[in-house]
Protein backbone atom coordinates (compact mmCIF):
# COMPACT_ATOMS: atom_id res chain seq x y z
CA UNK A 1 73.33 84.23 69.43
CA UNK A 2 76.39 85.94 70.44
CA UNK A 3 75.01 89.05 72.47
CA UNK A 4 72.81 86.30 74.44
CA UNK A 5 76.15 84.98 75.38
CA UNK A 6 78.13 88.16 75.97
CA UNK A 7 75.38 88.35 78.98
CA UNK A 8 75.78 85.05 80.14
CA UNK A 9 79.37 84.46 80.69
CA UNK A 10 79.03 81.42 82.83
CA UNK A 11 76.70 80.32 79.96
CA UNK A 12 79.48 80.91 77.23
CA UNK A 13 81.98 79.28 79.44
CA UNK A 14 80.19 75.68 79.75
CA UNK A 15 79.85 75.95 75.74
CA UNK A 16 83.71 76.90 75.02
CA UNK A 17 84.33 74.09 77.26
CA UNK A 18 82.15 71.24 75.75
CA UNK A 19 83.67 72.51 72.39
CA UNK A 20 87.15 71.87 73.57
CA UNK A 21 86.04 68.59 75.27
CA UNK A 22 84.50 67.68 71.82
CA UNK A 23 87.52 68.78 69.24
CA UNK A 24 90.14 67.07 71.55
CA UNK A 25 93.42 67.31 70.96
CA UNK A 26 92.66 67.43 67.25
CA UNK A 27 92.40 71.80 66.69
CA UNK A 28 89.51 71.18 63.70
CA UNK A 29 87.92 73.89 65.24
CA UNK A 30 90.97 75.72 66.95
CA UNK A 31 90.33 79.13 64.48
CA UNK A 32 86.44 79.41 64.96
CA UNK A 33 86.74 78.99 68.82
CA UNK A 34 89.33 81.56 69.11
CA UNK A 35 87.25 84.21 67.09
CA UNK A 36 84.02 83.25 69.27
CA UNK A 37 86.23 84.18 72.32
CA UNK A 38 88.00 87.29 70.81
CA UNK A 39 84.02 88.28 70.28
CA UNK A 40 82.71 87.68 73.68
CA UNK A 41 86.04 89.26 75.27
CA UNK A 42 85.17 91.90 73.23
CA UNK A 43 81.97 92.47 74.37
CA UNK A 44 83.01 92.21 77.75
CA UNK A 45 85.19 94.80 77.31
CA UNK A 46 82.70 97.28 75.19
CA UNK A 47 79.95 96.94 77.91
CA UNK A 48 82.40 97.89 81.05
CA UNK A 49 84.56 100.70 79.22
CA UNK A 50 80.49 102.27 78.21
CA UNK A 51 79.06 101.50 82.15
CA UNK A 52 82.53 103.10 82.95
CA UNK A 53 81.83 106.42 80.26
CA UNK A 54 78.28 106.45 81.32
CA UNK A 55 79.47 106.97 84.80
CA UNK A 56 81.33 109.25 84.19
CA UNK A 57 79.01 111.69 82.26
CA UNK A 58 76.38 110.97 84.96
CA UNK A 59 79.29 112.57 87.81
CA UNK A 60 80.39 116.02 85.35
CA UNK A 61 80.26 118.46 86.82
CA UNK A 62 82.12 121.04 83.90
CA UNK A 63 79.23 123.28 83.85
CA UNK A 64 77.84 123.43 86.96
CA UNK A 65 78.15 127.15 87.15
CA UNK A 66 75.74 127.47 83.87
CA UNK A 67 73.05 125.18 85.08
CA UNK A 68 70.78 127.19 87.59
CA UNK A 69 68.41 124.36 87.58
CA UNK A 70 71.29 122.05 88.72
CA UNK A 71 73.44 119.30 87.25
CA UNK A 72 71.35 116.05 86.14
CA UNK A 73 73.06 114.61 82.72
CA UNK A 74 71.10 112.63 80.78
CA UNK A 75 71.67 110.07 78.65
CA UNK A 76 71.10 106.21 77.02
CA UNK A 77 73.72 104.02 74.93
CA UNK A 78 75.04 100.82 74.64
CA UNK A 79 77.78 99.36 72.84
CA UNK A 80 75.22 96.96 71.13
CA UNK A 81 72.89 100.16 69.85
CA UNK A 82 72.56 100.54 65.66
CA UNK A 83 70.67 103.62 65.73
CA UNK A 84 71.66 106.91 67.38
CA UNK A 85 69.42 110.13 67.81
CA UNK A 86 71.59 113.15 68.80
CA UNK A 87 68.97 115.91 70.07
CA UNK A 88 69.70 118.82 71.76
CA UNK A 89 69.47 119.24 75.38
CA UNK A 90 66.56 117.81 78.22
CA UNK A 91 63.85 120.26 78.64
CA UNK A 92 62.10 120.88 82.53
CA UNK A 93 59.88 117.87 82.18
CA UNK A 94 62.82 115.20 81.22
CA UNK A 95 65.19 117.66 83.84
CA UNK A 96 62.64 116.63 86.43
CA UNK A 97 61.81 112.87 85.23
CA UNK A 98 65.17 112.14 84.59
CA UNK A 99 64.04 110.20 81.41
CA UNK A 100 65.08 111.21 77.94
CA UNK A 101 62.28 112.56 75.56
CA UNK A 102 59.97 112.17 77.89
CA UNK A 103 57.45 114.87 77.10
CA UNK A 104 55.74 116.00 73.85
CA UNK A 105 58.63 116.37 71.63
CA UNK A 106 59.43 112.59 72.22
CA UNK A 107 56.08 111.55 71.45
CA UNK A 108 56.28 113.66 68.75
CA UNK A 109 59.53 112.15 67.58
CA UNK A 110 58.43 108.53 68.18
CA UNK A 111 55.39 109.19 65.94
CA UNK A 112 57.61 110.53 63.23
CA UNK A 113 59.96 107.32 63.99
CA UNK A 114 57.18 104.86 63.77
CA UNK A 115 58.15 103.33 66.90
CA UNK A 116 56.77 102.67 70.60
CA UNK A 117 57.99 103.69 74.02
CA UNK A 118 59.53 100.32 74.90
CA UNK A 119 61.30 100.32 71.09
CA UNK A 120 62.31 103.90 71.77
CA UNK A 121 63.73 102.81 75.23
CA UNK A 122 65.55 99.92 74.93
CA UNK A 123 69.62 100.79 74.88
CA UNK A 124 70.55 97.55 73.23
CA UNK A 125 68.63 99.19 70.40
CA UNK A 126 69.14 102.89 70.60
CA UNK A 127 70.99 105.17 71.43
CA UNK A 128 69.60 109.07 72.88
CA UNK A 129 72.52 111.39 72.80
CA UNK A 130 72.00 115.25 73.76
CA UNK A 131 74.12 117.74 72.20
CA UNK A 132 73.99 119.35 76.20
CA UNK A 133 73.66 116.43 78.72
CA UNK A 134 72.04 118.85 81.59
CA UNK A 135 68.39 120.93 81.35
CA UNK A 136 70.61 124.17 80.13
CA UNK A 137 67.23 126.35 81.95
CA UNK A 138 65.38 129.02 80.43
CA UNK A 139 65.55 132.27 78.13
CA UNK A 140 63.46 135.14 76.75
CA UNK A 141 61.69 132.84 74.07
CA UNK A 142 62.28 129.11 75.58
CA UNK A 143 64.94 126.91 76.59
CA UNK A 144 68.80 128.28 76.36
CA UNK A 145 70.93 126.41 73.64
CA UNK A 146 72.80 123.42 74.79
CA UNK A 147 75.91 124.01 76.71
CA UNK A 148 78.68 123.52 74.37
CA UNK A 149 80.96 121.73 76.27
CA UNK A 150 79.45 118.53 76.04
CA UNK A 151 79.74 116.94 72.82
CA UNK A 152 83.55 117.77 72.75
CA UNK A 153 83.81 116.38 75.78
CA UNK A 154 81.85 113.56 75.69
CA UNK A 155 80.91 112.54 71.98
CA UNK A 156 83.40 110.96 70.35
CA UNK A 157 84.13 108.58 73.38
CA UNK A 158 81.07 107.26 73.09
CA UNK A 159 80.48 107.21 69.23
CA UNK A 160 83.93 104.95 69.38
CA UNK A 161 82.10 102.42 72.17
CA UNK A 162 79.29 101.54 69.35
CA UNK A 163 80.68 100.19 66.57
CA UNK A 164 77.30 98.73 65.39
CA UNK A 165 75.71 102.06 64.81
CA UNK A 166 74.98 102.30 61.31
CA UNK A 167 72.67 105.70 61.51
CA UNK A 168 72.54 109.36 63.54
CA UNK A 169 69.87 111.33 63.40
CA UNK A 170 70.62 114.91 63.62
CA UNK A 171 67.84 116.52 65.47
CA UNK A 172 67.65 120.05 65.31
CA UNK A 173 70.19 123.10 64.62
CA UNK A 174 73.13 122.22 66.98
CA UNK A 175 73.09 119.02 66.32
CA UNK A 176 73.43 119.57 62.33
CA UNK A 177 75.83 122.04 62.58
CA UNK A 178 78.14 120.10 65.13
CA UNK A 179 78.28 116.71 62.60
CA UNK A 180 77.42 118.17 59.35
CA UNK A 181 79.67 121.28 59.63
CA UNK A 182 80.43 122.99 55.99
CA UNK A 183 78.29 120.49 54.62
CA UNK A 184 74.89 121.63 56.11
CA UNK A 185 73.00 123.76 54.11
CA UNK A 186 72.17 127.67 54.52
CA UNK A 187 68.75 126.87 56.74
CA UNK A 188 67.99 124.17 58.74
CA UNK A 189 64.97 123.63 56.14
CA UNK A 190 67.03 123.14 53.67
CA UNK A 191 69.36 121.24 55.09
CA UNK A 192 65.99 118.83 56.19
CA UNK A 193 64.53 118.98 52.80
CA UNK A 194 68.05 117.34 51.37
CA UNK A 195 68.33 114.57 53.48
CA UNK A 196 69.06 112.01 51.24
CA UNK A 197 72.79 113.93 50.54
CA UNK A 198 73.60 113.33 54.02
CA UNK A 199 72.54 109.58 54.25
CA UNK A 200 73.38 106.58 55.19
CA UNK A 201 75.51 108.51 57.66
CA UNK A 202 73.10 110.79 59.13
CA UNK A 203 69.59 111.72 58.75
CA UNK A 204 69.03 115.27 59.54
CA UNK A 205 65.43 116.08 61.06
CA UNK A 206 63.59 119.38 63.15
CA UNK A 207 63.25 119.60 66.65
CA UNK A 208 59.27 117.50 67.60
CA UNK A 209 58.56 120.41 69.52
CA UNK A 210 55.08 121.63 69.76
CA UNK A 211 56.40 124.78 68.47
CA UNK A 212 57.57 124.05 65.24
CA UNK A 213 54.14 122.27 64.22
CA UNK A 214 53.76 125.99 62.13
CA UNK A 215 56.70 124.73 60.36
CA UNK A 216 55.38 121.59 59.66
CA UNK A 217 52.13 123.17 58.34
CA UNK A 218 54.04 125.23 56.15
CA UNK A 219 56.11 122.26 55.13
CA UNK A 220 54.01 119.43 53.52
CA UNK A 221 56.52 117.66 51.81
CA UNK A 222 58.02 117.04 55.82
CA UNK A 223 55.41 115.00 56.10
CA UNK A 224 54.77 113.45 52.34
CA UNK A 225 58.64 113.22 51.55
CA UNK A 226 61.02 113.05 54.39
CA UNK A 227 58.89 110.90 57.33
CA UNK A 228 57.91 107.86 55.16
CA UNK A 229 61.24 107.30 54.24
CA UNK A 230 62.61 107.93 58.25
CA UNK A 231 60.13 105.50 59.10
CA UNK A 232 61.45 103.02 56.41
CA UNK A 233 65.03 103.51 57.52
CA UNK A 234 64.43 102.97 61.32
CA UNK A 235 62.63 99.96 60.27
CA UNK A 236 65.07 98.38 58.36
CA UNK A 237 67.94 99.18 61.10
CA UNK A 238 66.04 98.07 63.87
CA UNK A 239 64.20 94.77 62.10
């Protein structure tokens, strides 16, 4: 009810009113109404400070010197998101599109998530947070590591604008190692195969990549251990 009216104000308005008009001069409902407009004010105020962050990120231009591709950050949140998937940086295809995870890792990760593109897309919902905002270009054996001047820069601003996230999913190396810190384990398998010591914080997961499907092969219990109960979790966040 009250994120359909954090989008209507005009909507909101014409029920505080009628409230009012109702309770009269009486205050029976003086304490409810004031919380129901502390909420909505709130929202308000959540929704412009993120469009204002959001523009911001989109305009920086920190490591423009790095990016031989050029400057292009992407990014999806909302204040009203419960789930948040930190990756690690766009590859050329999302560089290009301008659309986060979209090429074969993401419909590798939405597979492993259980969840279609429109589920996987929809900000109110979730939130898809690089570790590197910008396509960081190419090395000797694949993509360069994510520029790390973004999620200093940029991370904890954002975090702080969704105060209904309730999970992160740690996707990958850089990811781990920013949030986990001491606490991650000596490999990234490891670190994977002991998710549950990390939950219901964070939920730490391999890059989709093609490329790691080896791993996977040589990993079973990925597959018979760790995805059924990702699937179960996203579920239950996002039912």
């Amino acid at each position: 009810m009250f994120p359909s009216l954090a989008n209507c104000p005009c909507l909101f308005l014409s029920i505080a009113f009628v409230v009012i008009i109702l309770v009269g001069e009486e205050g029976v409902l003086h304490s409810p109404l004031e919380r129901i407009l502390h909420f909505v004010s709130n929202q308000f105020r959540l929704i412009k400070t993120m469009e204002e962050l959001l523009q911001q990120i989109r305009k920086c231009r920190v490591c423009t010197h790095h990016l031989k591709d050029g400057v292009n950050p992407i990014i999806s949140a909302s204040p009203k998101c419960t789930l948040v998937i930190v990756g690690q940086a766009p590859g050329r295809i999302v560089h290009s599109t301008g659309i986060p995870w979209n090429d074969k890792s993401g419909d590798n990760l939405r597979n492993w998530l259980g969840i279609d593109k429109p589920s996987f897309y929809n900000a109110d919902r979730i939130a898809l947070i690089p570790m590197g905002f910008c396509y960081p270009g190419t090395g000797k054996t694949g993509d360069l590591p994510p520029r790390p001047e973004c999620a200093p820069l940029w991370h904890e601003k954002l975090l702080t604008l969704m105060p209904n996230a309730t999970l992160t999913l740690l996707i990958g190396k850089y990811a781990q190692a920013y949030y986990l810190g001491t606490r991650q384990k000596s490999t990234l398998t490891e670190t994977v195969y002991h998710f549950e010591h990390y939950l219901p914080n964070y939920f730490p997961l391999p890059h989709p990549s093609p490329r790691n499907n080896i791993w996977q092969a040589k990993n079973d219990w990925f597959g018979q251990m760790v995805l059924p109960e990702l699937k179960k979790q996203v579920q239950q966040i996002l039912s």
